[in-house]
C-alpha atoms as a PDB file:
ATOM      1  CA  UNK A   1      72.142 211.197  32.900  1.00  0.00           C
ATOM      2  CA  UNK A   2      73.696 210.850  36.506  1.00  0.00           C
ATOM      3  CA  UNK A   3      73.852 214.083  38.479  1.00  0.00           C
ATOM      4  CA  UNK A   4      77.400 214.713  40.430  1.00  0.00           C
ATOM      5  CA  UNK A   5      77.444 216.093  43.737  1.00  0.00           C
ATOM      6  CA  UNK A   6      79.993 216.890  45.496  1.00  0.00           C
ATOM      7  CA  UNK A   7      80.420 216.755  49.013  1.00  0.00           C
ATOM      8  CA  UNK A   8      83.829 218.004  50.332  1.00  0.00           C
ATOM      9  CA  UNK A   9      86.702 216.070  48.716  1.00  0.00           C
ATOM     10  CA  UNK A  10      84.199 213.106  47.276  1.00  0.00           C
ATOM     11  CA  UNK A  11      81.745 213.317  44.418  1.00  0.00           C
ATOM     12  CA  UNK A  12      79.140 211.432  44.530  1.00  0.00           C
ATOM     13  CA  UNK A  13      77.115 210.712  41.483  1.00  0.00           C
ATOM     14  CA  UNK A  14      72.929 210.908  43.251  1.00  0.00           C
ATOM     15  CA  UNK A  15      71.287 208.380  41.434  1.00  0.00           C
ATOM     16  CA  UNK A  16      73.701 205.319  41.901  1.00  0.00           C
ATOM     17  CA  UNK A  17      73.349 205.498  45.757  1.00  0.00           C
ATOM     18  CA  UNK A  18      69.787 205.614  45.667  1.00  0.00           C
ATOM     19  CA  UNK A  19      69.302 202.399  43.245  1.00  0.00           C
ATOM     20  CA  UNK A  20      71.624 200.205  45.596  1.00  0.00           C
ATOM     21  CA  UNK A  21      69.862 201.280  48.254  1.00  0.00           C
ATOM     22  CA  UNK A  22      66.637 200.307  46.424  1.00  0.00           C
ATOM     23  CA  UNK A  23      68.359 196.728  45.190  1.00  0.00           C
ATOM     24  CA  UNK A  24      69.064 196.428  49.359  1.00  0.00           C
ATOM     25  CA  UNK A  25      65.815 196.818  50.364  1.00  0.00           C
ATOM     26  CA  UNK A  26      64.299 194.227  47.526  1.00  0.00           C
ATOM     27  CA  UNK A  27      67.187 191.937  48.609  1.00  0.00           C
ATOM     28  CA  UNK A  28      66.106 192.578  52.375  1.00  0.00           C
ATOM     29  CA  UNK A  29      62.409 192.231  51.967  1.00  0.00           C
ATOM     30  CA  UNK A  30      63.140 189.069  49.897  1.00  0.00           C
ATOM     31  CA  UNK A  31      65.484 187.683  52.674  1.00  0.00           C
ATOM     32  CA  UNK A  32      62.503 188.353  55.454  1.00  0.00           C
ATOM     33  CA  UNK A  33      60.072 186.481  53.525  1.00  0.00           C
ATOM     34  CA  UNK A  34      62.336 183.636  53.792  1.00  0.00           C
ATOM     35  CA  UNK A  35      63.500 184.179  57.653  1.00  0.00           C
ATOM     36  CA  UNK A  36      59.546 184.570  58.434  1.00  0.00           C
ATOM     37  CA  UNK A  37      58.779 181.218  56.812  1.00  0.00           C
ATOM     38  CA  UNK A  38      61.459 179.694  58.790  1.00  0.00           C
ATOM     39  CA  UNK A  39      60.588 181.169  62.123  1.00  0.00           C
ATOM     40  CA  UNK A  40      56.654 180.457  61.311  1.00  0.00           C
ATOM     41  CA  UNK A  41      57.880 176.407  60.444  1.00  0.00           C
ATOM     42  CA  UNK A  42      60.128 176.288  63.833  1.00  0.00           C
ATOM     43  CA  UNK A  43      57.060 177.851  66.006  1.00  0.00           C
ATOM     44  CA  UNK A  44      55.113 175.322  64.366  1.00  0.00           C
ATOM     45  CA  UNK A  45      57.006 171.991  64.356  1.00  0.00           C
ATOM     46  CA  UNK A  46      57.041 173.082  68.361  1.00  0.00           C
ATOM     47  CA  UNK A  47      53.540 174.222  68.481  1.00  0.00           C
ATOM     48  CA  UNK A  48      53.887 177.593  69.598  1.00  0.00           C
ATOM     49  CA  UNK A  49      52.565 178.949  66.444  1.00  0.00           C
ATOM     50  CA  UNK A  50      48.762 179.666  67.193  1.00  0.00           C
ATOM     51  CA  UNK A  51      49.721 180.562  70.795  1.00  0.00           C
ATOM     52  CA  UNK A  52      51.472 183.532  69.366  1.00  0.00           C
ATOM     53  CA  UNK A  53      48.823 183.810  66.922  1.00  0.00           C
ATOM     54  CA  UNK A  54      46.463 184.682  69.632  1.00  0.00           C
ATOM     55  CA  UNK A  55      48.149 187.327  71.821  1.00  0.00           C
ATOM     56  CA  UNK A  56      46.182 190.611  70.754  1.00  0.00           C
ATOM     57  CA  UNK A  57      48.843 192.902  69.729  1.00  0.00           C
ATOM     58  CA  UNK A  58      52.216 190.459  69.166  1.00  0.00           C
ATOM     59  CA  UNK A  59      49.693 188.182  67.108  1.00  0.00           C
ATOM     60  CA  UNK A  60      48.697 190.986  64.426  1.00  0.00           C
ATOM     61  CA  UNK A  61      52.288 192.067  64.574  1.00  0.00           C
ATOM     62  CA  UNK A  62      53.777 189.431  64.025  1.00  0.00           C
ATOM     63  CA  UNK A  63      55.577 189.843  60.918  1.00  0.00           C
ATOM     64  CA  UNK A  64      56.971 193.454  61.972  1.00  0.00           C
ATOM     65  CA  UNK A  65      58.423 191.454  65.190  1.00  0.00           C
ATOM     66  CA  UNK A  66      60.438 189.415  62.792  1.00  0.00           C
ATOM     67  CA  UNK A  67      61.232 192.199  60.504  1.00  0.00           C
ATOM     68  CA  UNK A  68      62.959 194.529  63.691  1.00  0.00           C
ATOM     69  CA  UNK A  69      64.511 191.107  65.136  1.00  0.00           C
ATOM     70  CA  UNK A  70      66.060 190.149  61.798  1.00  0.00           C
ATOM     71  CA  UNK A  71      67.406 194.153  61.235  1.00  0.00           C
ATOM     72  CA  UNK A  72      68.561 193.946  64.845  1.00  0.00           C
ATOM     73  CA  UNK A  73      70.278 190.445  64.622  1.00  0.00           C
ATOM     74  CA  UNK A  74      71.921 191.167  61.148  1.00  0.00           C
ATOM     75  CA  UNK A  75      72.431 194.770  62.136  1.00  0.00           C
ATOM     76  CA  UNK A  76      70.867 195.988  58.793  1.00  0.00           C
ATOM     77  CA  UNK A  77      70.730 200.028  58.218  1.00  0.00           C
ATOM     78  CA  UNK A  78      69.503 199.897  54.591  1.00  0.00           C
ATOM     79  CA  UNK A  79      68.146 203.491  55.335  1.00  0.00           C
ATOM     80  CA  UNK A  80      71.360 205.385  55.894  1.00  0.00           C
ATOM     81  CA  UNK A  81      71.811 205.199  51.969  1.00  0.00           C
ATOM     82  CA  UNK A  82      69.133 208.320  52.212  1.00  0.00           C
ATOM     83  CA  UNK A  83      70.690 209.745  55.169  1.00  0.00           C
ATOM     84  CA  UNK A  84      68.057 208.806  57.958  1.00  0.00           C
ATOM     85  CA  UNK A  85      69.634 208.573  61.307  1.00  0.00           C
ATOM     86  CA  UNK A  86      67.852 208.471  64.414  1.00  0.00           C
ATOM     87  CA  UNK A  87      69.212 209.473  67.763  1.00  0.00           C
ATOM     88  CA  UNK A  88      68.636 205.632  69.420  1.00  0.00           C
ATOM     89  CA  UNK A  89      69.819 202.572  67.683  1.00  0.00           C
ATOM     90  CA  UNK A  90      66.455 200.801  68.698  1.00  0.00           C
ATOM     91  CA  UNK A  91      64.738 203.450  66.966  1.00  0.00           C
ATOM     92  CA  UNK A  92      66.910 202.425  63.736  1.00  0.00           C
ATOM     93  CA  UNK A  93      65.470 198.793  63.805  1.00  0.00           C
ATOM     94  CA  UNK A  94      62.294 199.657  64.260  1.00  0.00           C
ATOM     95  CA  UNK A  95      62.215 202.074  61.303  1.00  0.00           C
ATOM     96  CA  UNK A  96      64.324 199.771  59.357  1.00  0.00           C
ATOM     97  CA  UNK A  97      62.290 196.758  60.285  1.00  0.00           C
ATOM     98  CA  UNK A  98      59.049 198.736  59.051  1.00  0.00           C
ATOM     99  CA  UNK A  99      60.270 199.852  55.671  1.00  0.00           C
ATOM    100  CA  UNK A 100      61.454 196.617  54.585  1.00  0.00           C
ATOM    101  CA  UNK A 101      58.832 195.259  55.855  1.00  0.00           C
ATOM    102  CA  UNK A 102      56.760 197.432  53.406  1.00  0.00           C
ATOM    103  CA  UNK A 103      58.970 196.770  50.718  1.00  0.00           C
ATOM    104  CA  UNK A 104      57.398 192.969  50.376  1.00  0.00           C
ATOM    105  CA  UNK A 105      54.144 194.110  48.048  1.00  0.00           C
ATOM    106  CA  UNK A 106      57.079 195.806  45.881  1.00  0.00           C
ATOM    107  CA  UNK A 107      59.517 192.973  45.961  1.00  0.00           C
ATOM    108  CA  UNK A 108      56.261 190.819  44.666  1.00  0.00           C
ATOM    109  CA  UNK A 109      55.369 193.549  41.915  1.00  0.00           C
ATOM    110  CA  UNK A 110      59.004 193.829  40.708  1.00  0.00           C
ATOM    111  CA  UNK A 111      59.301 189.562  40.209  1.00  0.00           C
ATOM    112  CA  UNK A 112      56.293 189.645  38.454  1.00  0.00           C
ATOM    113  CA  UNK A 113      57.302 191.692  36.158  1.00  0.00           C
ATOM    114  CA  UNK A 114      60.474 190.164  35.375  1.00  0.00           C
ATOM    115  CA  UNK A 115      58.694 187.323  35.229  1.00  0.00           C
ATOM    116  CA  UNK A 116      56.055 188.787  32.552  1.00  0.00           C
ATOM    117  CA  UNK A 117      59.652 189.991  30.831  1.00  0.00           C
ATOM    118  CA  UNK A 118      60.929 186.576  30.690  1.00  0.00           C
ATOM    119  CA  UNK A 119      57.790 185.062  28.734  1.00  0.00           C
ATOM    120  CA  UNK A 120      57.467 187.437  26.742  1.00  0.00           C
END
């Protein structure tokens, strides 16, 4: 059973927002796996790929560098669904970048299971 909350003149039912928030961040974390792998091919075909690799802090960080670029680029704000807003729009993509990133262990869990659903 959906809650309704109402906010002024609008009601809102609370748990629809939250699910297509949740769908965006699958769908964004999904979508970065797929922008990585293309940025990791390009830096490679070029050979820039281990020189990257070996710069001490963009090197372990690489992935989070493509996360905030790809948020910042696509101007992404999955977020705001929970009302997060930060004063600083480059402190947006940076949390935005970060949480999607996180979201890939959970994008893997969730096709797993459909794909456990799908044999079974």
């Amino acid at each position: 059973m959906l809650t309704v909350e109402y906010v002024g003149n609008d009601a809102y039912r609370t748990g629809e927002k939250i699910m297509y928030t949740l769908g965006y961040l699958l769908l964004a974390a999904a979508l970065l796996g797929a922008v990585t792998t293309v940025v990791d091919s390009v830096l490679g075909t070029i050979q820039l790929s281990g020189i990257i690799r070996k710069i001490p802090i963009i090197g372990s960080n690489w992935n989070l560098i493509v996360a905030i670029a790809m948020v910042w680029v696509l101007e992404m704000n999955p977020i705001s669904g929970w009302g997060l807003t930060f004063s600083d729009d480059w402190m947006t993509y940076c949390a935005n970048g970060a949480i999607i990133l996180g979201m890939i262990p959970l994008k893997d869990a969730v096709i797993s299971m459909v794909n456990r659903g799908l044999r079974a």
